[in-house]
N, C-alpha and C. Protein backbone atom coordinates (compact mmCIF):
# COMPACT_ATOMS: atom_id res chain seq x y z
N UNK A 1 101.17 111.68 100.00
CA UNK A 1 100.56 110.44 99.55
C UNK A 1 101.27 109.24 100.17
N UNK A 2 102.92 109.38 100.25
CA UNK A 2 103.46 107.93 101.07
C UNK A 2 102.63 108.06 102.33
N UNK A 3 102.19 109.07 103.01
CA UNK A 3 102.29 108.78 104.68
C UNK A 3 100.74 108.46 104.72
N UNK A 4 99.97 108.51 103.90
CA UNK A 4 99.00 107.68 103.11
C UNK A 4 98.85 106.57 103.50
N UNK A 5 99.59 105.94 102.69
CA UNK A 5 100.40 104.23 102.00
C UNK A 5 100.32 104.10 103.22
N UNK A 6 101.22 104.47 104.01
CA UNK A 6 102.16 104.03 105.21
C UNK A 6 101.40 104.03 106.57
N UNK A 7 100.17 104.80 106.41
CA UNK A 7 99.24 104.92 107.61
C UNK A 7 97.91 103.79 107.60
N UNK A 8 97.94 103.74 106.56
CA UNK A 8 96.98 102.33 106.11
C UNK A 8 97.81 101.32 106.12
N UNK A 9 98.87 100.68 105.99
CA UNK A 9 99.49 99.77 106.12
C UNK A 9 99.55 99.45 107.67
N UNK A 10 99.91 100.26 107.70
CA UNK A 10 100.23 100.64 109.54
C UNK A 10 98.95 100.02 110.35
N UNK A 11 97.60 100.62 109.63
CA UNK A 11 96.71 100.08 110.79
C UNK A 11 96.26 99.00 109.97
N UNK A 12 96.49 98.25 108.78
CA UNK A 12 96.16 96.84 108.73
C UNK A 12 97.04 95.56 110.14
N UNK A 13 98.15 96.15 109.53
CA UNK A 13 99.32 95.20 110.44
C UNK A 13 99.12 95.19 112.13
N UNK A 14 98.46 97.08 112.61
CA UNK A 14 97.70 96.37 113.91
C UNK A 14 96.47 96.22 114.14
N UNK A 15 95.71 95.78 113.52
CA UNK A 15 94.25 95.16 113.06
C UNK A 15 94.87 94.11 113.39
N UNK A 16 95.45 93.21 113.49
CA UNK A 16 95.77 91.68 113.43
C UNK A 16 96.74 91.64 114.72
N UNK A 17 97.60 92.85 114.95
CA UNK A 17 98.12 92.84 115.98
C UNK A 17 97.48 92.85 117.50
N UNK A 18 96.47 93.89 117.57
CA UNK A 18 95.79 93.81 118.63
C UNK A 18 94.45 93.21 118.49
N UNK A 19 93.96 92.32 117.46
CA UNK A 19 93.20 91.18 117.45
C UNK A 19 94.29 90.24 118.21
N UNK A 20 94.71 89.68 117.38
CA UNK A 20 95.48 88.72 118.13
C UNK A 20 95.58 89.21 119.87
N UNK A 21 96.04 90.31 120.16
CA UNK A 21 95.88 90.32 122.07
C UNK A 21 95.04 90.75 122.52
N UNK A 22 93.75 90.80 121.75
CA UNK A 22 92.50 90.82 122.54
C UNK A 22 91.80 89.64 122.43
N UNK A 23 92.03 89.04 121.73
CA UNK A 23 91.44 87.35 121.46
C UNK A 23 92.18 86.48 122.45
N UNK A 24 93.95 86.77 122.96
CA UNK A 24 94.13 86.01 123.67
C UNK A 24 94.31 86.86 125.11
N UNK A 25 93.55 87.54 125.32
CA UNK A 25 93.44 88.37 126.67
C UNK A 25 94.84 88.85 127.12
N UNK A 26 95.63 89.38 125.99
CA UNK A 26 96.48 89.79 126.66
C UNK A 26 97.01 91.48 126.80
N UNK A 27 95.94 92.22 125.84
CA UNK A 27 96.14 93.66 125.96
C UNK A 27 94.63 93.84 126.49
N UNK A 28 94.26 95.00 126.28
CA UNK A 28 93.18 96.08 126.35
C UNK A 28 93.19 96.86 125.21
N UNK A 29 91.69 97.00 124.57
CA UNK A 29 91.72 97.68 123.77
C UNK A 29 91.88 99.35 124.34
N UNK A 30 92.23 100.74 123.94
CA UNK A 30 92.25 101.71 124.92
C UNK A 30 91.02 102.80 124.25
N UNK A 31 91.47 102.55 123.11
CA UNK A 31 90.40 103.33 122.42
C UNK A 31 88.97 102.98 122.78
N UNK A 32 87.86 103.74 123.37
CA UNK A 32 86.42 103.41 124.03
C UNK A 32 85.92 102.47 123.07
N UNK A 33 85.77 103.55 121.78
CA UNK A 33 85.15 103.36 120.31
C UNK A 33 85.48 101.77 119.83
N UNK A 34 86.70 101.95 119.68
CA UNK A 34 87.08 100.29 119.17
C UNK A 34 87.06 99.20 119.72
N UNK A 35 86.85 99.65 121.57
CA UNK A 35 86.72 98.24 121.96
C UNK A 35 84.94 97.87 122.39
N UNK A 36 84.74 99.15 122.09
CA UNK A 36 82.91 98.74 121.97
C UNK A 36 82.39 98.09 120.90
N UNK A 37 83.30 98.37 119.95
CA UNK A 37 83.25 97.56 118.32
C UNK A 37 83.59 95.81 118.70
N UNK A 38 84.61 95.94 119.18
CA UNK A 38 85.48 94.75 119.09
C UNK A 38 84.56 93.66 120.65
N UNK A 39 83.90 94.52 121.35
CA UNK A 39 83.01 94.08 122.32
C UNK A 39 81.63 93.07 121.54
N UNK A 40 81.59 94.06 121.04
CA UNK A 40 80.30 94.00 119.84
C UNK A 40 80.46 92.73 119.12
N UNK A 41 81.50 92.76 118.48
CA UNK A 41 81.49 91.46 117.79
C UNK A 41 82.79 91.93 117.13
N UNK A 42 83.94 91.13 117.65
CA UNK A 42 85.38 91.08 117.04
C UNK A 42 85.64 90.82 115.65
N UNK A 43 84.73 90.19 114.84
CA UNK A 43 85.00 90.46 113.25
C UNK A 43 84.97 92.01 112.68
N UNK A 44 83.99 92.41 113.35
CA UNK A 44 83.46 94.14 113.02
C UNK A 44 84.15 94.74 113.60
N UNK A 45 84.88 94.41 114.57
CA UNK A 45 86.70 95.32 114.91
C UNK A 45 87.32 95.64 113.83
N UNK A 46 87.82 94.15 113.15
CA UNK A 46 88.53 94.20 111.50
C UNK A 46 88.11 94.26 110.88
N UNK A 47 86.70 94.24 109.90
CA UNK A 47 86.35 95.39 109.20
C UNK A 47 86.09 96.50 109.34
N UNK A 48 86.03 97.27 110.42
CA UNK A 48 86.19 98.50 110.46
C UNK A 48 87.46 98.93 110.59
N UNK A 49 88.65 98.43 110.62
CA UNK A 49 89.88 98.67 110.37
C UNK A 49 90.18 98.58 109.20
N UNK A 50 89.81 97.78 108.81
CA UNK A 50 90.02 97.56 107.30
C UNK A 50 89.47 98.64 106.76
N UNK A 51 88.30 98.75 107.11
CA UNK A 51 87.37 100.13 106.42
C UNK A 51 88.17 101.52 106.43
N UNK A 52 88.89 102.03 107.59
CA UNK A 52 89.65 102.95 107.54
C UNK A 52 90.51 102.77 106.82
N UNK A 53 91.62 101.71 106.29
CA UNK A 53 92.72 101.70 105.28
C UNK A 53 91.79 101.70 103.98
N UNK A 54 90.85 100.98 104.20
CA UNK A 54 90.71 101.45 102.37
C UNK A 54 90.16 103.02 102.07
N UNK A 55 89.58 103.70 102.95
CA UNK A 55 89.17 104.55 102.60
C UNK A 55 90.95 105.50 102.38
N UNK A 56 91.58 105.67 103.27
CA UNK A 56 92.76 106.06 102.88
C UNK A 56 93.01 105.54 101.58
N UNK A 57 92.86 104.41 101.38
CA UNK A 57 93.61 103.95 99.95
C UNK A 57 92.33 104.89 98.91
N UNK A 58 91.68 104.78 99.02
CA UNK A 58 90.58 105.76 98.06
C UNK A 58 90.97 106.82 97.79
N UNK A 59 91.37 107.74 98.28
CA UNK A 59 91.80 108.74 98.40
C UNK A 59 93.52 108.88 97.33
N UNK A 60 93.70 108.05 97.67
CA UNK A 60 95.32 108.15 97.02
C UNK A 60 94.72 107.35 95.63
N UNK A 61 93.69 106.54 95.29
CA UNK A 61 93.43 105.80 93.91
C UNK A 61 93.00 107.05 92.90
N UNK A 62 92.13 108.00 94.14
CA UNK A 62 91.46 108.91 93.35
C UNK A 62 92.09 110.16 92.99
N UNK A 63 93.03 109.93 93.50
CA UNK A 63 94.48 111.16 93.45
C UNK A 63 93.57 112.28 94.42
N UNK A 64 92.75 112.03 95.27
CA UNK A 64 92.25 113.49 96.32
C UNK A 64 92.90 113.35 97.63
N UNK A 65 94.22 113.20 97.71
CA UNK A 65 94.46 113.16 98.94
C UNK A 65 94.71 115.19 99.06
N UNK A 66 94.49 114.86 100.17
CA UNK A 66 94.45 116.60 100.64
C UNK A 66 95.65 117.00 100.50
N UNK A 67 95.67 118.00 100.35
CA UNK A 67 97.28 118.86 100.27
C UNK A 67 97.68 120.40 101.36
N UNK A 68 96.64 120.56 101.70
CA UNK A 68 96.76 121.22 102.69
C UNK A 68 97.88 121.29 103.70
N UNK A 69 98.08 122.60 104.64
CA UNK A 69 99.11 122.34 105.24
C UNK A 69 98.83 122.01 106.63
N UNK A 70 97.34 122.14 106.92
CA UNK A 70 96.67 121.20 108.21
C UNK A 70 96.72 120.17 107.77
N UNK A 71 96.53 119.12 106.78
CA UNK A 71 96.23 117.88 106.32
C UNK A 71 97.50 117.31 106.48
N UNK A 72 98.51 117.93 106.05
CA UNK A 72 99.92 117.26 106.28
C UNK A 72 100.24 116.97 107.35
N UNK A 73 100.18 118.49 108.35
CA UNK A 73 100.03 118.28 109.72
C UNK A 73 99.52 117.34 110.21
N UNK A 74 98.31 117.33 110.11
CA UNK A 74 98.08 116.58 110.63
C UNK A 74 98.28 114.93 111.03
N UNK A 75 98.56 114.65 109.28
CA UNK A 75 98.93 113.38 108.08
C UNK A 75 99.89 112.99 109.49
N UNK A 76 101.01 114.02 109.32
CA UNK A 76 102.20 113.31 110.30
C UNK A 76 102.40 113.19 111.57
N UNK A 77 100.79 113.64 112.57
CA UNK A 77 100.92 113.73 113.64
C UNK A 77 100.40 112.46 113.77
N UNK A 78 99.59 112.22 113.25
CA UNK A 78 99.03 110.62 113.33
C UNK A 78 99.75 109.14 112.84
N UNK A 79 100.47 109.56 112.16
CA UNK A 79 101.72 108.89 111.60
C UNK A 79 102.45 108.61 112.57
N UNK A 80 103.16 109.41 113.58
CA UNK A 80 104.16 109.35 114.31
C UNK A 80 103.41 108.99 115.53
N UNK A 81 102.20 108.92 116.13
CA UNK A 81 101.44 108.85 117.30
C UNK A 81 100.84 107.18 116.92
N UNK A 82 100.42 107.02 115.78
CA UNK A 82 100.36 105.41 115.69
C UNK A 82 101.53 104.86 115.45
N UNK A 83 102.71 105.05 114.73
CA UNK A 83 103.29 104.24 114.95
C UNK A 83 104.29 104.08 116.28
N UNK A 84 103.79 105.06 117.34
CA UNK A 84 104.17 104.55 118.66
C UNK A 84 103.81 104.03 118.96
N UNK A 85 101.90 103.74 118.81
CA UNK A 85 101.01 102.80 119.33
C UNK A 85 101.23 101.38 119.22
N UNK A 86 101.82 101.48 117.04
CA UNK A 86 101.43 99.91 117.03
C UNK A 86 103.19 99.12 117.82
N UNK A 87 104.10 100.28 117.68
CA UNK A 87 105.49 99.38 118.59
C UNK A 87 105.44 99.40 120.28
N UNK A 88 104.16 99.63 120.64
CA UNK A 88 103.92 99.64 122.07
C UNK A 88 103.14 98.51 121.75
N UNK A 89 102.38 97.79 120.98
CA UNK A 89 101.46 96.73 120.84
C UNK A 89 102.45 95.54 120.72
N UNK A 90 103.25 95.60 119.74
CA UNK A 90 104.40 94.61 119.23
C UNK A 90 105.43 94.25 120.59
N UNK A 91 105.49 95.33 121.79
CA UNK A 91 106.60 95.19 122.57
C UNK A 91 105.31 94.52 123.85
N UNK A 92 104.49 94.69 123.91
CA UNK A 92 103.60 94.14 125.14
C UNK A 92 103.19 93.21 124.50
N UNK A 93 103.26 92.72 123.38
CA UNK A 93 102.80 90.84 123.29
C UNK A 93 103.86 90.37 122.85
N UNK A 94 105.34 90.90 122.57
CA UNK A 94 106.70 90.07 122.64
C UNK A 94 106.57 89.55 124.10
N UNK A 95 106.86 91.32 125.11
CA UNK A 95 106.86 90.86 126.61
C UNK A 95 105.79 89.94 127.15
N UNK A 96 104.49 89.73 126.82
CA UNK A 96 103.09 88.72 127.32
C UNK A 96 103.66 87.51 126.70
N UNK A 97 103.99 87.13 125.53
CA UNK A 97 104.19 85.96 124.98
C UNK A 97 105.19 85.05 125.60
């Protein structure tokens, strides 16, 4: 359930992170999906980010977070693979800025 918390937190903080460097042209979005979103119309980038943390948060309100031992797996592969992403985001708009 923390890595939950912590994975939705995670992609609020780069919801705003890589808004901010795609608004000021200074990253690329990499993901196809999100930057066809964010192509589309950059508000509907961040609510659909948003949309993914709350649904995580749903899950932990409703006490159904999975318990499985793929789910964990998985829980922490994505855990540890975004939060490389979002300190590769934070270190290319320290270095752009």
């Amino acid at each position: 359930m923390l890595l939950f918390h912590y994975l939705s937190l995670l992609n609020i903080f780069d919801a705003f992170i890589t808004y901010f460097g795609l608004e000021n042209s200074l990253i690329q979005e990499s993901n196809p999906l999100m930057s066809r979103i964010y192509e589309a119309d950059p508000a509907l980038f961040l609510i659909t980010k948003m949309a993914f943390s709350l649904c995580l948060y749903l899950f932990i309100l409703f006490k159904k977070v999975p318990t499985s031992s793929l789910t964990k797996g998985l829980t922490v592969f994505a855990t540890s693979f975004y939060t490389l992403v979002f300190f590769l985001h934070c270190y290319w708009l320290v270095v752009l800025i």
